[in-house]
C-alpha atoms as a PDB file:
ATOM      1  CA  UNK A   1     -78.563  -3.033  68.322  1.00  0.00           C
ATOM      2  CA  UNK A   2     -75.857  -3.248  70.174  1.00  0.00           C
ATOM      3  CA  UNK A   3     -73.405  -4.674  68.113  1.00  0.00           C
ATOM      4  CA  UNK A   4     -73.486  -1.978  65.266  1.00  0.00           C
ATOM      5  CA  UNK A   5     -73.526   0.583  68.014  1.00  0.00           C
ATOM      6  CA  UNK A   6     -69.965  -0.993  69.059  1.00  0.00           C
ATOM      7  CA  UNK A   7     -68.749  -1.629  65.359  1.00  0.00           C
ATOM      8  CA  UNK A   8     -69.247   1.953  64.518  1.00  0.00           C
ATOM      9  CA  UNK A   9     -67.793   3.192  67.863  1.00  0.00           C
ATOM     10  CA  UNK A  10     -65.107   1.166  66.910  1.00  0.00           C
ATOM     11  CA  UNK A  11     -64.815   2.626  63.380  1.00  0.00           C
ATOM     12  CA  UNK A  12     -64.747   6.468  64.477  1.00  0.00           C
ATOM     13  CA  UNK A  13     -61.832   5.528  66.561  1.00  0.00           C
ATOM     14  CA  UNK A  14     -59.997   3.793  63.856  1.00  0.00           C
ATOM     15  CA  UNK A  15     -61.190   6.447  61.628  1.00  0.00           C
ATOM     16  CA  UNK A  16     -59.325   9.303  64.437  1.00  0.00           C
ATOM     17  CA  UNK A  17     -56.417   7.215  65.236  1.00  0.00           C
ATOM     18  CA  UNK A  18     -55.814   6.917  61.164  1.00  0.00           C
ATOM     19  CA  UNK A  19     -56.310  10.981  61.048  1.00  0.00           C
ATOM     20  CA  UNK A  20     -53.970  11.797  63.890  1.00  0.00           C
ATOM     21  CA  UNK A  21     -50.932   9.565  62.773  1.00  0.00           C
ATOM     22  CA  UNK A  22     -51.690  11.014  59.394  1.00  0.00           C
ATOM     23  CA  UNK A  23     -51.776  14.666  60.713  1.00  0.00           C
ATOM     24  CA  UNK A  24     -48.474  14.316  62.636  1.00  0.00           C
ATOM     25  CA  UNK A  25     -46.590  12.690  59.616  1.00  0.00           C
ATOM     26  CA  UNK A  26     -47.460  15.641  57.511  1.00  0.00           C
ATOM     27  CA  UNK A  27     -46.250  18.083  60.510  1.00  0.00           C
ATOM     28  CA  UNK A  28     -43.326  16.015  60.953  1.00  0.00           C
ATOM     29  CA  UNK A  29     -42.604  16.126  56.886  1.00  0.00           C
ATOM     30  CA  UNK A  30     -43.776  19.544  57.448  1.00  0.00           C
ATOM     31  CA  UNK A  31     -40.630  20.020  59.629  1.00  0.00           C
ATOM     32  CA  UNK A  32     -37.923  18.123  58.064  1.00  0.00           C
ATOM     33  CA  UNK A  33     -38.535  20.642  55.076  1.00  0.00           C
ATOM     34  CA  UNK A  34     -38.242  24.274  56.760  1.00  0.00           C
ATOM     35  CA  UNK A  35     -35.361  22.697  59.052  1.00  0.00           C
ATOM     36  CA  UNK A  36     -33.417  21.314  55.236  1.00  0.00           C
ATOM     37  CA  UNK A  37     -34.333  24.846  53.604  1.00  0.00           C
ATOM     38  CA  UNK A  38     -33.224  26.514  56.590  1.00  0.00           C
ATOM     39  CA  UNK A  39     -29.703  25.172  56.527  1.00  0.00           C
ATOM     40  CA  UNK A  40     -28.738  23.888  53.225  1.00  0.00           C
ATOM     41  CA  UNK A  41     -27.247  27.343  52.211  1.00  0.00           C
ATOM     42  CA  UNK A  42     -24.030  26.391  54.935  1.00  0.00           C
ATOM     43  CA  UNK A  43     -23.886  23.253  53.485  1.00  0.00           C
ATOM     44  CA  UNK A  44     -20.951  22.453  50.886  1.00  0.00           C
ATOM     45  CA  UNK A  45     -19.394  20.035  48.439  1.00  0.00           C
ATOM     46  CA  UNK A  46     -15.959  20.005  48.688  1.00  0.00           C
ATOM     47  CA  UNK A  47     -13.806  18.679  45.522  1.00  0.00           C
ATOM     48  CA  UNK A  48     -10.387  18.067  46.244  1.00  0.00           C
ATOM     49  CA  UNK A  49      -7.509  16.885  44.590  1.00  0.00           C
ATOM     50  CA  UNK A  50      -4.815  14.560  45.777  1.00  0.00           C
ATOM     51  CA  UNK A  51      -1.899  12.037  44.472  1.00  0.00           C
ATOM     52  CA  UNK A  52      -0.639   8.803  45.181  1.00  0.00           C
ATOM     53  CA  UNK A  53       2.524   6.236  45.139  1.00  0.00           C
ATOM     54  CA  UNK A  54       1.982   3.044  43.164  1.00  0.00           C
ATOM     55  CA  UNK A  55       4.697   1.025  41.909  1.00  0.00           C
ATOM     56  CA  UNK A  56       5.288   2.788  38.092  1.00  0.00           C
ATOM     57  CA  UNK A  57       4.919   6.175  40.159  1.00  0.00           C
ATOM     58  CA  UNK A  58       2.678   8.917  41.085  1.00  0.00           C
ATOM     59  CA  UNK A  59      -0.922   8.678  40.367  1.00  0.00           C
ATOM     60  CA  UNK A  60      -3.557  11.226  40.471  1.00  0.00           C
ATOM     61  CA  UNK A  61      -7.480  10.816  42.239  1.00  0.00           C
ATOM     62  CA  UNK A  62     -10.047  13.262  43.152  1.00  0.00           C
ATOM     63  CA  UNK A  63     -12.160  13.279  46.116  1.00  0.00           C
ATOM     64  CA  UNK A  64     -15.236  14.293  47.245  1.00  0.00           C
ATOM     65  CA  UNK A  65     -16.708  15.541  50.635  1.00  0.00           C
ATOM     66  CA  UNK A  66     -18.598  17.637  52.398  1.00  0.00           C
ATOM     67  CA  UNK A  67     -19.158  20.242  55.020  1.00  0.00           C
ATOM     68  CA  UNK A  68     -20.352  23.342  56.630  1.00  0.00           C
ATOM     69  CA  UNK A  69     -19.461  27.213  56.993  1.00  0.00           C
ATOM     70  CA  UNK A  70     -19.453  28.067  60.627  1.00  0.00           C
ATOM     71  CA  UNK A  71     -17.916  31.523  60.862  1.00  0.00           C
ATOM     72  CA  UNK A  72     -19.392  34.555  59.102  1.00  0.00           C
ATOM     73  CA  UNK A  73     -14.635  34.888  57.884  1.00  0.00           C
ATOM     74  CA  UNK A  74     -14.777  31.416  55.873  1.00  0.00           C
ATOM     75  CA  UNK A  75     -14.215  28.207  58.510  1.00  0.00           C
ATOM     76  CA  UNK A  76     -16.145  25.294  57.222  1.00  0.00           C
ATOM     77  CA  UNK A  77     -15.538  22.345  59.225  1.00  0.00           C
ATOM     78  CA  UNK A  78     -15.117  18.766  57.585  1.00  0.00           C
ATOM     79  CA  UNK A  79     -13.477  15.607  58.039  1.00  0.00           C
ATOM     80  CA  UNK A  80      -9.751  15.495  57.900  1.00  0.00           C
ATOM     81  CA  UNK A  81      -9.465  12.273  55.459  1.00  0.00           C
ATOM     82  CA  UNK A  82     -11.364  14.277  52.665  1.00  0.00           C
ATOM     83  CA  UNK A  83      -8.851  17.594  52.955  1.00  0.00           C
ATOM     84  CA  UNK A  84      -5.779  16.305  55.139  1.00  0.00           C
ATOM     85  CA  UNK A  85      -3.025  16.011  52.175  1.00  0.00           C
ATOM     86  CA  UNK A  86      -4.473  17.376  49.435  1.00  0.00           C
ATOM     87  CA  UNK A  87      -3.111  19.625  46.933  1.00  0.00           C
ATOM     88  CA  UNK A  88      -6.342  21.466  45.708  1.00  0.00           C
ATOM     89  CA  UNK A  89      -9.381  22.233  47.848  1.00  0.00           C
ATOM     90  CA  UNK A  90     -12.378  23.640  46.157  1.00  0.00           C
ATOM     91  CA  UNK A  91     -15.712  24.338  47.638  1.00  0.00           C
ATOM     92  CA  UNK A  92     -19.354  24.060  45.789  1.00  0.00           C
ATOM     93  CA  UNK A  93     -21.613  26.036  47.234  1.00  0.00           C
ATOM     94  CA  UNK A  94     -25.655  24.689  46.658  1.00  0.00           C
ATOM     95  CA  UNK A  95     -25.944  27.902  43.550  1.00  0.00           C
ATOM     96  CA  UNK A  96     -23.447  25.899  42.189  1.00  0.00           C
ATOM     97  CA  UNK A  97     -20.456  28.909  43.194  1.00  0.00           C
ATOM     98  CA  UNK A  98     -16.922  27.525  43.905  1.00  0.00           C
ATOM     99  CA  UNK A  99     -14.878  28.984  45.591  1.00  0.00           C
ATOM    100  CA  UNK A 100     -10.790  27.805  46.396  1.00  0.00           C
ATOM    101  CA  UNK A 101     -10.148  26.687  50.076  1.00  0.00           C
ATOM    102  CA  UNK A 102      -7.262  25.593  51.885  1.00  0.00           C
ATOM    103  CA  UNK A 103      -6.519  23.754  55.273  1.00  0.00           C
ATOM    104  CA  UNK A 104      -5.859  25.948  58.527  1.00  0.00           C
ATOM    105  CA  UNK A 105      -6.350  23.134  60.881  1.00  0.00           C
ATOM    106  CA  UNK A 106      -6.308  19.381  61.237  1.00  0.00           C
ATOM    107  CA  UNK A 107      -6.591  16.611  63.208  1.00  0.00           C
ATOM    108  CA  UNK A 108      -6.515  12.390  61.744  1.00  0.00           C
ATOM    109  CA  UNK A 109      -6.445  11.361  64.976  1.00  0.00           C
ATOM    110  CA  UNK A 110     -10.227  12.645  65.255  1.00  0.00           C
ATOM    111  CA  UNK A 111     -10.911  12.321  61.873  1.00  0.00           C
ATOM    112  CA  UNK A 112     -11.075  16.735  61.802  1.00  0.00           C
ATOM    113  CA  UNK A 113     -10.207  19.462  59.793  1.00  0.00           C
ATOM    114  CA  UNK A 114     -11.031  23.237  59.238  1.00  0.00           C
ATOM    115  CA  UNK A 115     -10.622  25.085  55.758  1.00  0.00           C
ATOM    116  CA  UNK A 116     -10.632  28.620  55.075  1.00  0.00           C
ATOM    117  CA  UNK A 117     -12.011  29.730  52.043  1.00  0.00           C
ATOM    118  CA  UNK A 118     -11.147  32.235  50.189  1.00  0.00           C
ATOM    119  CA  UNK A 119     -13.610  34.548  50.538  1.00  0.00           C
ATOM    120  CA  UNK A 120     -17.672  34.242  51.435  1.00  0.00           C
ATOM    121  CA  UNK A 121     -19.814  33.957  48.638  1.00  0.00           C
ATOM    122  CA  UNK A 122     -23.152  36.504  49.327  1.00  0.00           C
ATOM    123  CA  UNK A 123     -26.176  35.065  50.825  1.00  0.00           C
ATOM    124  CA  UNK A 124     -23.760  31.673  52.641  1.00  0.00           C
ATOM    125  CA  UNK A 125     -25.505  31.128  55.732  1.00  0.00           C
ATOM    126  CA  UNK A 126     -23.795  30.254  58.803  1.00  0.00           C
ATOM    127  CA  UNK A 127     -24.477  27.038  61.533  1.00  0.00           C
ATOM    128  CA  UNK A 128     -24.381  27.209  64.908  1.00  0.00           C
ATOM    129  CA  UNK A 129     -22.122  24.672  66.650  1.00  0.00           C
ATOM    130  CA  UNK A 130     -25.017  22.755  69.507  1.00  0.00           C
ATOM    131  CA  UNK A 131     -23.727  21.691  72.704  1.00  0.00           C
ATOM    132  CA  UNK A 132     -23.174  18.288  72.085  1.00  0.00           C
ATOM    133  CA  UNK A 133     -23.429  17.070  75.473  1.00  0.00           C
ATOM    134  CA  UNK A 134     -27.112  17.814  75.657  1.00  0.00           C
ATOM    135  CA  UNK A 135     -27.821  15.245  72.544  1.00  0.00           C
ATOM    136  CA  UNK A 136     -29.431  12.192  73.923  1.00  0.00           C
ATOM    137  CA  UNK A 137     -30.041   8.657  72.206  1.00  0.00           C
ATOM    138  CA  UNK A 138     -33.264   8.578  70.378  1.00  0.00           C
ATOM    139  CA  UNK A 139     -33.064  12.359  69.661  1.00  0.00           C
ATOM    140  CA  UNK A 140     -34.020  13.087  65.947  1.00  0.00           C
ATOM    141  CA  UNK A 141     -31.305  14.200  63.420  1.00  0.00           C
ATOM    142  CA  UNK A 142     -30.787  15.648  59.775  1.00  0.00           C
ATOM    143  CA  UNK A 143     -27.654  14.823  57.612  1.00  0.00           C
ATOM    144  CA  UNK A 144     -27.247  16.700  54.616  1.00  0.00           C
ATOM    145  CA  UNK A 145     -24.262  16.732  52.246  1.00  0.00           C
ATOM    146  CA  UNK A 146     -22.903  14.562  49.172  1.00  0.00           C
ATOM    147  CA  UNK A 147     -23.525  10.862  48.855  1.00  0.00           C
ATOM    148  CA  UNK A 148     -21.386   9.615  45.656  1.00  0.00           C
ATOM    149  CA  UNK A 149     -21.555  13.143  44.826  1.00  0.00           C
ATOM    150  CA  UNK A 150     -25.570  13.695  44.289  1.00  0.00           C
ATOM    151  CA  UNK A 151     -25.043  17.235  46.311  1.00  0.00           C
ATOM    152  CA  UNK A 152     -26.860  18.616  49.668  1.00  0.00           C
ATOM    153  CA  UNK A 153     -29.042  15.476  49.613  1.00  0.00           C
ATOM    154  CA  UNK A 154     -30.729  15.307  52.969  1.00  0.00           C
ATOM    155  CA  UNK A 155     -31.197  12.020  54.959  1.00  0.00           C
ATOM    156  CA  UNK A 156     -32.899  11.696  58.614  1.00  0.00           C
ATOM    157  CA  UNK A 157     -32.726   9.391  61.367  1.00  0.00           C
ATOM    158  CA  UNK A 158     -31.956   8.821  65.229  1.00  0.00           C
ATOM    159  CA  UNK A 159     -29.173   9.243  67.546  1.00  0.00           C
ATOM    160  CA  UNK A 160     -28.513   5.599  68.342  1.00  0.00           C
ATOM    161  CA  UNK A 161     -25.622   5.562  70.312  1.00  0.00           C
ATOM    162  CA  UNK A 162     -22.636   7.489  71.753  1.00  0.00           C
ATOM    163  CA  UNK A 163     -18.904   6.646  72.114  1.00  0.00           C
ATOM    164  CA  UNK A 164     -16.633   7.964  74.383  1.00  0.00           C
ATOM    165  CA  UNK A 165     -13.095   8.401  72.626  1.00  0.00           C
ATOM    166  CA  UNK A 166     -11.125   4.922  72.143  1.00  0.00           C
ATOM    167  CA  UNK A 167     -13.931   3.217  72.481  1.00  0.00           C
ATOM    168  CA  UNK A 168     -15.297   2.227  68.520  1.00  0.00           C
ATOM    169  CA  UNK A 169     -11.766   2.730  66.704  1.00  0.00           C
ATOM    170  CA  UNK A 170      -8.459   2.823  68.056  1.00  0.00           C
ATOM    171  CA  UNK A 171      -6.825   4.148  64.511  1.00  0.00           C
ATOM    172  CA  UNK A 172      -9.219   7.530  65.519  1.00  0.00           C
ATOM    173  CA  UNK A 173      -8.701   7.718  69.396  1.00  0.00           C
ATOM    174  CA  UNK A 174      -9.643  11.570  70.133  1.00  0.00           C
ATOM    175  CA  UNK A 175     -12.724  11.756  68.988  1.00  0.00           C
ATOM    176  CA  UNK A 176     -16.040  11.427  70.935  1.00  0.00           C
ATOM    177  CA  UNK A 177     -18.612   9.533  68.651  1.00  0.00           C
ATOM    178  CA  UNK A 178     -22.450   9.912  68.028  1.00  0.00           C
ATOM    179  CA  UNK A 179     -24.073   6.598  66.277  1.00  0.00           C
ATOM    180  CA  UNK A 180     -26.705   6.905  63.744  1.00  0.00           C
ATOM    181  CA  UNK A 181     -29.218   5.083  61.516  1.00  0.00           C
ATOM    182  CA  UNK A 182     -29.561   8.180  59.467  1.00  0.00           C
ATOM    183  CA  UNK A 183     -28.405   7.213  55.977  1.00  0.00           C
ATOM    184  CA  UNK A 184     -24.283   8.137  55.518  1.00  0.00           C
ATOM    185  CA  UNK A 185     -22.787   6.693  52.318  1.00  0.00           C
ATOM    186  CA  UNK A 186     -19.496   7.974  50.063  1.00  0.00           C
ATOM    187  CA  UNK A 187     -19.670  11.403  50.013  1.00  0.00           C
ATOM    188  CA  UNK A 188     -21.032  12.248  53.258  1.00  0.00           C
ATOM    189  CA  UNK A 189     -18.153  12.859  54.845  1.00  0.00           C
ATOM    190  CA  UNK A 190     -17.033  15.934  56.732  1.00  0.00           C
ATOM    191  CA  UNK A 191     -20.916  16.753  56.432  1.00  0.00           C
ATOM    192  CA  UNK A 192     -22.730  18.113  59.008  1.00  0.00           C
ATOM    193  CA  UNK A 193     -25.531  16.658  61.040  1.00  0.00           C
ATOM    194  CA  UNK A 194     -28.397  18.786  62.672  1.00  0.00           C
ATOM    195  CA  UNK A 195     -30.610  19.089  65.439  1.00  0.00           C
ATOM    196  CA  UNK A 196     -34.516  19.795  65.193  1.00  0.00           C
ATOM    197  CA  UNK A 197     -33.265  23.553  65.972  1.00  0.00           C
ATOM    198  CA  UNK A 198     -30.748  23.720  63.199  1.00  0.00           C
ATOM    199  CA  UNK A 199     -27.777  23.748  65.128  1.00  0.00           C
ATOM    200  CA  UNK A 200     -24.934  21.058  63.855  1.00  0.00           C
ATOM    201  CA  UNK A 201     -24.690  18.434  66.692  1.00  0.00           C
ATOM    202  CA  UNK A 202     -21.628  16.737  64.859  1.00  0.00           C
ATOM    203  CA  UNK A 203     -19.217  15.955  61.927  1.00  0.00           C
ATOM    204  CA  UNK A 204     -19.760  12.911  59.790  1.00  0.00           C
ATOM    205  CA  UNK A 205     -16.942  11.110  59.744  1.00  0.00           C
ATOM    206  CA  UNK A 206     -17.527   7.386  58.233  1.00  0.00           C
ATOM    207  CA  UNK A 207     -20.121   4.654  58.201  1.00  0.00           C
ATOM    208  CA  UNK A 208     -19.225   0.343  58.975  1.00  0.00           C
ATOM    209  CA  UNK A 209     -20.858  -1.652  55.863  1.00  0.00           C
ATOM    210  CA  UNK A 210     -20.205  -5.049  54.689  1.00  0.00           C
ATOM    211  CA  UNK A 211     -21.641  -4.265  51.454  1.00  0.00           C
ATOM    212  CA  UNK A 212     -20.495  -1.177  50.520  1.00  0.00           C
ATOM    213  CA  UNK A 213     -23.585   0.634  51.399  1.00  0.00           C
ATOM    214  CA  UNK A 214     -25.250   2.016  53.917  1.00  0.00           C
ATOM    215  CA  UNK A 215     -26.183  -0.613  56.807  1.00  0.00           C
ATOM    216  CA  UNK A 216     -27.407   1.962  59.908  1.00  0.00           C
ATOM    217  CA  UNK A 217     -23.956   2.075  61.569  1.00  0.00           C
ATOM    218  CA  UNK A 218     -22.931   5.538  60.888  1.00  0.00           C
ATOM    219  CA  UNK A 219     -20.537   7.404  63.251  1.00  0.00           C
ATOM    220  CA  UNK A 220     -20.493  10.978  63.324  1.00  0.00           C
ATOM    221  CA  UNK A 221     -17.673  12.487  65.532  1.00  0.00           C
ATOM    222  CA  UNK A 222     -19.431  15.135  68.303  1.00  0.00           C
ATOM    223  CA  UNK A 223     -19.971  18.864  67.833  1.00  0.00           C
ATOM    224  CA  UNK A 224     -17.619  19.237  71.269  1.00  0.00           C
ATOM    225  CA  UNK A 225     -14.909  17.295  70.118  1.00  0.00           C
ATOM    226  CA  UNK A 226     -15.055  19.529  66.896  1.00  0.00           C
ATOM    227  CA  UNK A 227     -14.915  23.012  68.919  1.00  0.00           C
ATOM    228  CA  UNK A 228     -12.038  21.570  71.198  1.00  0.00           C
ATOM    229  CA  UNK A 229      -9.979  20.348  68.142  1.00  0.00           C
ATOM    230  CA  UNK A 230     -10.000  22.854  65.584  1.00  0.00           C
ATOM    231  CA  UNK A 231     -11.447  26.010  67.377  1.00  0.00           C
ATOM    232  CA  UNK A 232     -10.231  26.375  71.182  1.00  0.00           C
ATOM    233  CA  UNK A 233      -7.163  24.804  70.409  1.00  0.00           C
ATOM    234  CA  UNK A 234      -6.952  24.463  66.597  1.00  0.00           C
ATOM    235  CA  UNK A 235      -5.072  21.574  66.049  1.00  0.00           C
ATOM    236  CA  UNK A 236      -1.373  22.231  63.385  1.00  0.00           C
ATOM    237  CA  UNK A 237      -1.831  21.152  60.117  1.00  0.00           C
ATOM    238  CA  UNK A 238       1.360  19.543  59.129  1.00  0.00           C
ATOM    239  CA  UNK A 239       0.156  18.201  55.505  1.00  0.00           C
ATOM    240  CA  UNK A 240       1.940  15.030  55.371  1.00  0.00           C
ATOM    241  CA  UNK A 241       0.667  11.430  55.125  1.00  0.00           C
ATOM    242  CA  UNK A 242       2.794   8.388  56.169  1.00  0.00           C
ATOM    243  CA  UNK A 243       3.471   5.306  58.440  1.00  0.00           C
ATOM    244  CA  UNK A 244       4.986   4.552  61.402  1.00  0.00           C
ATOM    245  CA  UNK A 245       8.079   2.468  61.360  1.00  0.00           C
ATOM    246  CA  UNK A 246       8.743   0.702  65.022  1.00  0.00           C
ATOM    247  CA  UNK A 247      10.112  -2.434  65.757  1.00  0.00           C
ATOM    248  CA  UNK A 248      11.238  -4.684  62.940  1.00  0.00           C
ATOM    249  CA  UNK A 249      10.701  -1.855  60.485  1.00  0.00           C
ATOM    250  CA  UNK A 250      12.361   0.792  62.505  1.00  0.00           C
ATOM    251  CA  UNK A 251      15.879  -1.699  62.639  1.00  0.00           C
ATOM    252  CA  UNK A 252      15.147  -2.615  58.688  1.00  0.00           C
ATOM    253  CA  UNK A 253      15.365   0.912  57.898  1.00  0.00           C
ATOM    254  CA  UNK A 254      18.698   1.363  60.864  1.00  0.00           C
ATOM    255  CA  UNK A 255      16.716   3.771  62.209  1.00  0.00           C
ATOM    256  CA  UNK A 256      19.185   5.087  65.418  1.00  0.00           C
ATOM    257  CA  UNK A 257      16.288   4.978  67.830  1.00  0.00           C
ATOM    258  CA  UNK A 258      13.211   2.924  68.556  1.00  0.00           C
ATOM    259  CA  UNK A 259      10.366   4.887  66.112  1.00  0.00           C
ATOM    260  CA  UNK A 260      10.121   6.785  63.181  1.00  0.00           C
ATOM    261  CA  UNK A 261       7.287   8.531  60.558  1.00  0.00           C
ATOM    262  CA  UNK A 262       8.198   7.562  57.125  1.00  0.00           C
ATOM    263  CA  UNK A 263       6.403  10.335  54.937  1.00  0.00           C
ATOM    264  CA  UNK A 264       4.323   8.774  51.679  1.00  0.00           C
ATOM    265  CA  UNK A 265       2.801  12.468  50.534  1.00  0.00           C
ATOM    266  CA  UNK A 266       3.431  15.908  51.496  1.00  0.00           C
ATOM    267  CA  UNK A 267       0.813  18.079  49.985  1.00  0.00           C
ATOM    268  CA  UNK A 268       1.442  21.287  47.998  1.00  0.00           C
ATOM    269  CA  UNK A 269       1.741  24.161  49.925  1.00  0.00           C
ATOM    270  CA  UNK A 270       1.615  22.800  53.332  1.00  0.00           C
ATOM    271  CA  UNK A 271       3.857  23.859  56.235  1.00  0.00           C
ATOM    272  CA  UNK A 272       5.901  20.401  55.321  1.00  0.00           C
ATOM    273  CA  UNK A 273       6.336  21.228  51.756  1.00  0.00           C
ATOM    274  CA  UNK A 274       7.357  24.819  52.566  1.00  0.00           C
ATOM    275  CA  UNK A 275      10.336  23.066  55.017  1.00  0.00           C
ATOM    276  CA  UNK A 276      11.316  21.135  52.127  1.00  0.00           C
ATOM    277  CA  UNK A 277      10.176  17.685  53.681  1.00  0.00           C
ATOM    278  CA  UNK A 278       9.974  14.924  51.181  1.00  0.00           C
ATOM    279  CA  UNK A 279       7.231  12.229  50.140  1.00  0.00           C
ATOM    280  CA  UNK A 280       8.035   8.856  48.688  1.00  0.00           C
ATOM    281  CA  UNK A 281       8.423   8.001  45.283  1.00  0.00           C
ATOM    282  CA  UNK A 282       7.396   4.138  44.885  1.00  0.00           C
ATOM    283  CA  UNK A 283       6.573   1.667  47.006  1.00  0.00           C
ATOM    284  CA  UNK A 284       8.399  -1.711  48.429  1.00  0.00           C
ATOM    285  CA  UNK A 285       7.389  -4.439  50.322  1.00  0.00           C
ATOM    286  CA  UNK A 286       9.574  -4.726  53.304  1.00  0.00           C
ATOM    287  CA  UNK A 287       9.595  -7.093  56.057  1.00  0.00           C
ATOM    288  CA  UNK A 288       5.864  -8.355  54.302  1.00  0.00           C
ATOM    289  CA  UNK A 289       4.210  -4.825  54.332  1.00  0.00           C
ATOM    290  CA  UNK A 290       3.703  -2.542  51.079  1.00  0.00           C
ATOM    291  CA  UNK A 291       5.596   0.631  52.187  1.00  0.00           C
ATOM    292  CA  UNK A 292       5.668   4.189  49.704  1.00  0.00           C
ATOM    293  CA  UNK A 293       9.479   4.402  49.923  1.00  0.00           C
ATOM    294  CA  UNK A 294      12.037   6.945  48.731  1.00  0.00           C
ATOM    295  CA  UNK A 295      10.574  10.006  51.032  1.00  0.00           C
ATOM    296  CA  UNK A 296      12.172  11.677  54.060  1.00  0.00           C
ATOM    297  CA  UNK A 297      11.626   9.954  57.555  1.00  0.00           C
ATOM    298  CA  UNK A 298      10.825  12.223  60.758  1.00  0.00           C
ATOM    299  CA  UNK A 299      12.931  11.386  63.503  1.00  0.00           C
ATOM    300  CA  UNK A 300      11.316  13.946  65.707  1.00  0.00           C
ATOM    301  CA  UNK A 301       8.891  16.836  65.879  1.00  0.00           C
ATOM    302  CA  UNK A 302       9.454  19.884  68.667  1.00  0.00           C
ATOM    303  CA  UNK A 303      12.004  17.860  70.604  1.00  0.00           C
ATOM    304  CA  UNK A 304       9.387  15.368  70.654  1.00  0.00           C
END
């Protein structure tokens, strides 16, 4: 008698363990749903439209992003290579209402920028910015924005890691990074990623992939880094895209000091364009790198 006595004890707790892990998976799903209804409405699409050198000339590409309003006047925060030189900044809404945008403040060097729209559609909801600094690894997080353009999808996942500034990539060396498993593919970008409480922790910035997809290494620059850049001491906007000449380049090009900025694009309507500054007009391989030649070169900025 014994026996069956133990097999069935054994049973009931199978039976309870199966009903609790099933109960909090429905509370978690349960959760994940208010928190995504409860923000999507500051989440955006942005559409933008750029141009580049190639060889026969300019060419024209669109690209797509996302974001999120954070002031009740029209700031939604994003990621600077989305926006940065752009000529045409619109902003989807998820009724489907777009509305015209253009940059205020930006930032490459932290992969950051902040657009003004416009004006504020009704019923746009606003995000809190979190105090970053609290965010732990192994804390739970939402992304939502645009992945290949399929907009305000949500994906979830984990705070894996966190990277002081310099330490992941040295071509974005001001920003503070969070690391994620939470799904970030094309389109994601400049998207916003949320705590359980609905406050955004950070700004997606890019993902590493040897396949093109999405492998678990996504990097998400910190809400903190965000508020220092673009709000406390909002970063200028200059509009222009280029490359550095130094060295070899810099004597190729008789530059008469050690360092230049050779502008490629200068995007309509920027602070740049209004000063007249030039982008290039074709490229050229020089010294064996493909340069966009034929634009102005910066000798110095603010005595700098």
């Amino acid at each position: 008698m014994s026996r069956p006595q133990s097999g069935w004890r054994s049973l009931v707790a199978l039976t309870t363990l199966t009903a609790c892990l099933w109960v909090t998976g429905f509370a978690e799903a349960q959760s994940f749903r208010d928190l995504f209804r409860k923000v999507v409405p500051s989440v955006v699409v942005i559409r933008a439209k750029g141009r580049d050198v190639a060889s026969s000339g300019f060419t024209r590409f669109n690209e797509i992003g996302s974001g999120v309003l954070v002031s009740k006047d029209g700031q939604i925060m994003t990621a600077a290579h989305v926006v940065h030189a752009m000529d045409e900044i619109r902003v989807e809404f998820i009724g489907g209402e777009t509305i015209a945008a253009r940059v205020v403040a930006s930032d490459p060097s932290a992969d950051l920028a902040m657009l003004q729209l416009e004006r504020v559609p009704a019923g746009a909801h606003v995000s809190p910015l979190a105090d970053s600094d609290l965010v732990e690894v192994g804390d739970q997080v939402l992304i939502v924005g645009a992945p290949y353009g399929l907009s305000h999808s949500m994906s979830v996942g984990w705070i894996s890691a966190r990277w002081k500034p310099g330490e992941v990539y040295q071509s974005i060396p001001r920003a503070e990074f969070f690391q994620t498993d939470a799904v970030i593919n094309t389109g994601n970008s400049g998207g916003p990623m949320f705590n359980m409480s609905g406050e955004v922790v950070g700004i997606v910035s890019h993902n590493i992939s040897k396949s093109g997809g999405s492998e678990g290494l996504g990097f998400v620059v910190t809400a903190n880094s965000a508020r220092k850049l673009l709000i406390e001491r909002k970063t200028f906007w200059s509009g222009v895209e280029g490359q550095m000449l130094s060295g070899d380049l810099a004597r190729l090009f008789n530059l008469p000091q050690p360092a230049g900025y050779l502008i490629k694009i200068v995007a309509k309507g920027s602070p740049f364009d209004t000063a007249g500054m030039r982008g290039g007009s074709t490229t050229a391989t020089v010294g064996g790198d493909q340069l966009v030649v034929g634009g102005d070169i910066l000798l110095s900025v603010e005595g700098i």
